[in-house]
Protein backbone atom coordinates (compact mmCIF):
# COMPACT_ATOMS: atom_id res chain seq x y z
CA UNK A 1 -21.39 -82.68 132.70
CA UNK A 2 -23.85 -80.26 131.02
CA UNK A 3 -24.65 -78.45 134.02
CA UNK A 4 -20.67 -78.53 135.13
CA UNK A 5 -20.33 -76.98 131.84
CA UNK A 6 -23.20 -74.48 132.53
CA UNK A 7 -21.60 -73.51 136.12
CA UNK A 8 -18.44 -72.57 134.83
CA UNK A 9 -19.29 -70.58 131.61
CA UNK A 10 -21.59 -68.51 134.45
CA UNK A 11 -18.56 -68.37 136.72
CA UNK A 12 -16.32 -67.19 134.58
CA UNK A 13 -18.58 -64.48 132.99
CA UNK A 14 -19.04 -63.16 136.76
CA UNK A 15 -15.47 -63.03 137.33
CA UNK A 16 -14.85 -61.50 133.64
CA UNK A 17 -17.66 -58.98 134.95
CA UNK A 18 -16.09 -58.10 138.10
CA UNK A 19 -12.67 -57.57 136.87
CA UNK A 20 -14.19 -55.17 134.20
CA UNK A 21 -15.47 -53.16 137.08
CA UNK A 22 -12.61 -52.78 139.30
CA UNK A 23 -11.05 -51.58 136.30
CA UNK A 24 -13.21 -48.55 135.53
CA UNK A 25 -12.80 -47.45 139.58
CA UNK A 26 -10.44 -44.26 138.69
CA UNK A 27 -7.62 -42.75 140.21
CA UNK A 28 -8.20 -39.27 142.00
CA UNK A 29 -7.74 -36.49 139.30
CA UNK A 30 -4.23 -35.13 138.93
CA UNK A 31 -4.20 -32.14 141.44
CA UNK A 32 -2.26 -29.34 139.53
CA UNK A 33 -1.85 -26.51 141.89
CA UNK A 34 -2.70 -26.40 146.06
CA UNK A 35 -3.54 -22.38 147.58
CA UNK A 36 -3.49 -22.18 151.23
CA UNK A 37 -4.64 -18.18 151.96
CA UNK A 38 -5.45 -16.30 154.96
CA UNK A 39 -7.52 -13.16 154.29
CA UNK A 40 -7.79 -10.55 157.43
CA UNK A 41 -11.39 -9.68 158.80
CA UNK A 42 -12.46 -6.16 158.95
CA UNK A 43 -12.74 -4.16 162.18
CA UNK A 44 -15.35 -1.82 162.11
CA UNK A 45 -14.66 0.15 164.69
CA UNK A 46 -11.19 0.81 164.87
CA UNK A 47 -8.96 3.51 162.06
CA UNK A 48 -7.65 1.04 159.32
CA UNK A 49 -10.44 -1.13 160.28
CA UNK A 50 -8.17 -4.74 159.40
CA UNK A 51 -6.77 -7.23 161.82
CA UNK A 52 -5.72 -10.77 161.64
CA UNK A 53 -3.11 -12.61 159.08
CA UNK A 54 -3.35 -11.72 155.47
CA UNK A 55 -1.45 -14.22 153.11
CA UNK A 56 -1.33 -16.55 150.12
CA UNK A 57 0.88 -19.34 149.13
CA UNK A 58 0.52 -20.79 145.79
CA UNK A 59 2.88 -24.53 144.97
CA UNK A 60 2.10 -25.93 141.61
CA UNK A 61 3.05 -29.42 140.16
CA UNK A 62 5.43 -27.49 138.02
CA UNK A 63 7.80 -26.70 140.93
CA UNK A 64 6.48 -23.09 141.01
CA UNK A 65 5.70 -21.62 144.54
CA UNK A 66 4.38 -18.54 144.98
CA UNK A 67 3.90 -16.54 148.17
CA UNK A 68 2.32 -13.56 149.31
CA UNK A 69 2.09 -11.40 152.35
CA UNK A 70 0.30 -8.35 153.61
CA UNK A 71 -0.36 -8.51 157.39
CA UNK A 72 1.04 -10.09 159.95
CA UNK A 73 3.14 -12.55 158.72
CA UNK A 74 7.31 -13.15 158.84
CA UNK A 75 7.19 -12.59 154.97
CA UNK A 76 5.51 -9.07 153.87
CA UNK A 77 5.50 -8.69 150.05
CA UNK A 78 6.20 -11.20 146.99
CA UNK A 79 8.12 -14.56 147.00
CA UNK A 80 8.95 -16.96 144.86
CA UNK A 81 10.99 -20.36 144.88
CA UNK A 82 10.65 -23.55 143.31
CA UNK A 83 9.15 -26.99 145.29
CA UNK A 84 10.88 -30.10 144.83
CA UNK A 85 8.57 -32.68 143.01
CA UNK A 86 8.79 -34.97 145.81
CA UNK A 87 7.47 -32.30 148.26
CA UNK A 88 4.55 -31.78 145.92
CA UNK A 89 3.78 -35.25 145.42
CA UNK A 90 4.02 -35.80 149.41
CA UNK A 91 0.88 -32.76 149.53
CA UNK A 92 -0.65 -34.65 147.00
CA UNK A 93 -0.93 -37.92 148.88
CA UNK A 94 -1.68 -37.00 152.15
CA UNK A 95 -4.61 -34.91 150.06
CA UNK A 96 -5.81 -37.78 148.50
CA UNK A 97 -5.11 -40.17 151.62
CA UNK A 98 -7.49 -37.16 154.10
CA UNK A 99 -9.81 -37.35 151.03
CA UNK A 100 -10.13 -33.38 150.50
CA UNK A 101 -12.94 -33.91 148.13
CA UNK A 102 -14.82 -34.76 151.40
CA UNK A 103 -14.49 -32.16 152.81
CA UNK A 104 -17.34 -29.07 153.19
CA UNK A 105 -16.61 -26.53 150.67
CA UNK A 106 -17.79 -23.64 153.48
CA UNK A 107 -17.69 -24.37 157.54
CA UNK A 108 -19.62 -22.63 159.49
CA UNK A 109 -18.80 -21.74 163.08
CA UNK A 110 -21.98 -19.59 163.79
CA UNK A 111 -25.56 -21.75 163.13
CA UNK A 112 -27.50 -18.04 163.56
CA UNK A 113 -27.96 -16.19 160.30
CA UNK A 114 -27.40 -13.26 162.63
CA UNK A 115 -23.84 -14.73 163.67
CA UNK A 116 -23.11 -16.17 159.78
CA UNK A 117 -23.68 -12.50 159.01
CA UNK A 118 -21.09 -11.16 161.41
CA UNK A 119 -18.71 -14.60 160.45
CA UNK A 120 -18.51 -12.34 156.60
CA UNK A 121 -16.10 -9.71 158.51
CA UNK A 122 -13.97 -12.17 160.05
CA UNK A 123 -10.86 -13.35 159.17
CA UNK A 124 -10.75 -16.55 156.77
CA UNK A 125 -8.43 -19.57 155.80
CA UNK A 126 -9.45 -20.91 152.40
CA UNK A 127 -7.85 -24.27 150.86
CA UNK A 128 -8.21 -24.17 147.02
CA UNK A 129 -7.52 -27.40 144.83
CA UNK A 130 -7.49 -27.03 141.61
CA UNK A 131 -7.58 -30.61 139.63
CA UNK A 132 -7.68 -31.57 136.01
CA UNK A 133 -11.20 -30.96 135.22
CA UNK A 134 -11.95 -28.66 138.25
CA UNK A 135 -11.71 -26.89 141.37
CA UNK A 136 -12.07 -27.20 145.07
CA UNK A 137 -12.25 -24.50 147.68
CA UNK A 138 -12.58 -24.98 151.58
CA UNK A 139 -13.73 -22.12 153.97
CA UNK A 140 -13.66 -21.50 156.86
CA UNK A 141 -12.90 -19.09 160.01
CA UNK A 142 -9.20 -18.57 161.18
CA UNK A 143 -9.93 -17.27 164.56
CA UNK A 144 -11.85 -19.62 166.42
CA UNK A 145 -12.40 -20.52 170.12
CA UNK A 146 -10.84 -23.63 171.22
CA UNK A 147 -14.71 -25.68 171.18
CA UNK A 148 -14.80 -24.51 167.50
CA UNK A 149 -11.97 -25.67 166.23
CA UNK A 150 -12.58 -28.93 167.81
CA UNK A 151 -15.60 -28.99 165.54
CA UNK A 152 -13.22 -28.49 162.30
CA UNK A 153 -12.00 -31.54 160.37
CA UNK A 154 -9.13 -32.93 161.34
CA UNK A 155 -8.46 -34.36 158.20
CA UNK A 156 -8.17 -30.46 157.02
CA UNK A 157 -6.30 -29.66 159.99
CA UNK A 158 -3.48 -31.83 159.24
CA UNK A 159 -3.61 -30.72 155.11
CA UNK A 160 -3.29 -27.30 156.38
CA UNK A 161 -0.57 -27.97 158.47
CA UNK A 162 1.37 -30.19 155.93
CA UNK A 163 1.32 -27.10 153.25
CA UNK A 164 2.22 -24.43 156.38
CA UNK A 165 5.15 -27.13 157.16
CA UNK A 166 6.19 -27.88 152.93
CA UNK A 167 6.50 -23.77 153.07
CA UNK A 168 8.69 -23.08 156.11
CA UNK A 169 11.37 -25.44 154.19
CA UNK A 170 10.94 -23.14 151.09
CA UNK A 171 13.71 -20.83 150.25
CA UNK A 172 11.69 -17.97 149.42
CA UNK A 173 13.16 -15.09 147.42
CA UNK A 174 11.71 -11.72 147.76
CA UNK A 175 10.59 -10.57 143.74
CA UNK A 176 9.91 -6.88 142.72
């Protein structure tokens, strides 16, 4: 009976143990605000010397979106509108369910430093989460050959198509 005894008050503490950790595993941090921007790449050699999209859209958890444009997009100028709390929460999960905080803050397409140095002047898409407690920013080249892009994520693929997507259904109003 002793050793029954024994068994169980070692059982239990296990159990009592393991419950204690699967209660610290946390929740991802509350993302506040998700920044999808394309930034052009400069041409050396040709007058103006730009070429490639130039935007940023900015939704926060607050309903607030914020848009951008300067080159080559539908939308020159400043935008604003408001995103629906569902929408937001929808970015939020797929985030969390691609696990963005995975992700390589800077991609390289070019393994040459010669080649990285050249990469500088192209044209870039950067993802920026910004969490409670911190930030997360993912680079990487916009134009790229059709081997290249194989090479990208496709976890970030799909996040960066979800936010291009949540956008288009924006009602975007042009602001002064």
């Amino acid at each position: 009976m002793k050793s029954f005894l024994v068994f169980l008050l070692i059982t239990l503490t296990m159990l009592v143990a393991s419950l204690d950790a699967s209660a610290q595993i946390q929740s991802p941090p509350t993302i506040n605000e998700i920044v999808l921007e394309e930034t052009a790449g400069l041409k050396l050699t040709a007058p103006g010397g730009f070429y490639g999209t130039a935007f940023k859209l900015t939704l926060n958890r607050d309903g607030m979106a914020l848009y951008a444009g300067s080159r080559n997009v539908k939308l020159i100028g400043s935008y604003q509108a408001t995103i629906s709390t569902d929408e937001f929460e929808e970015l939020v999960k797929l985030l969390n369910a691609r696990d963005y905080s995975r992700i390589p803050d800077l991609i390289q397409a070019s393994a040459t430093a010669d080649a990285a140095a050249t990469d500088a002047l192209k044209p870039r898409t950067n993802l920026i989460i910004t969490y409670e407690g911190g930030r997360k920013t993912i680079s990487h080249l916009t134009e790229l050959s059709p081997t290249e892009r194989e090479k990208l994520p496709k976890a970030l693929l799909e996040i960066e198509r979800a936010i291009l997507d949540a956008s288009a259904r924006i009602k975007w109003r042009e602001v002064e």
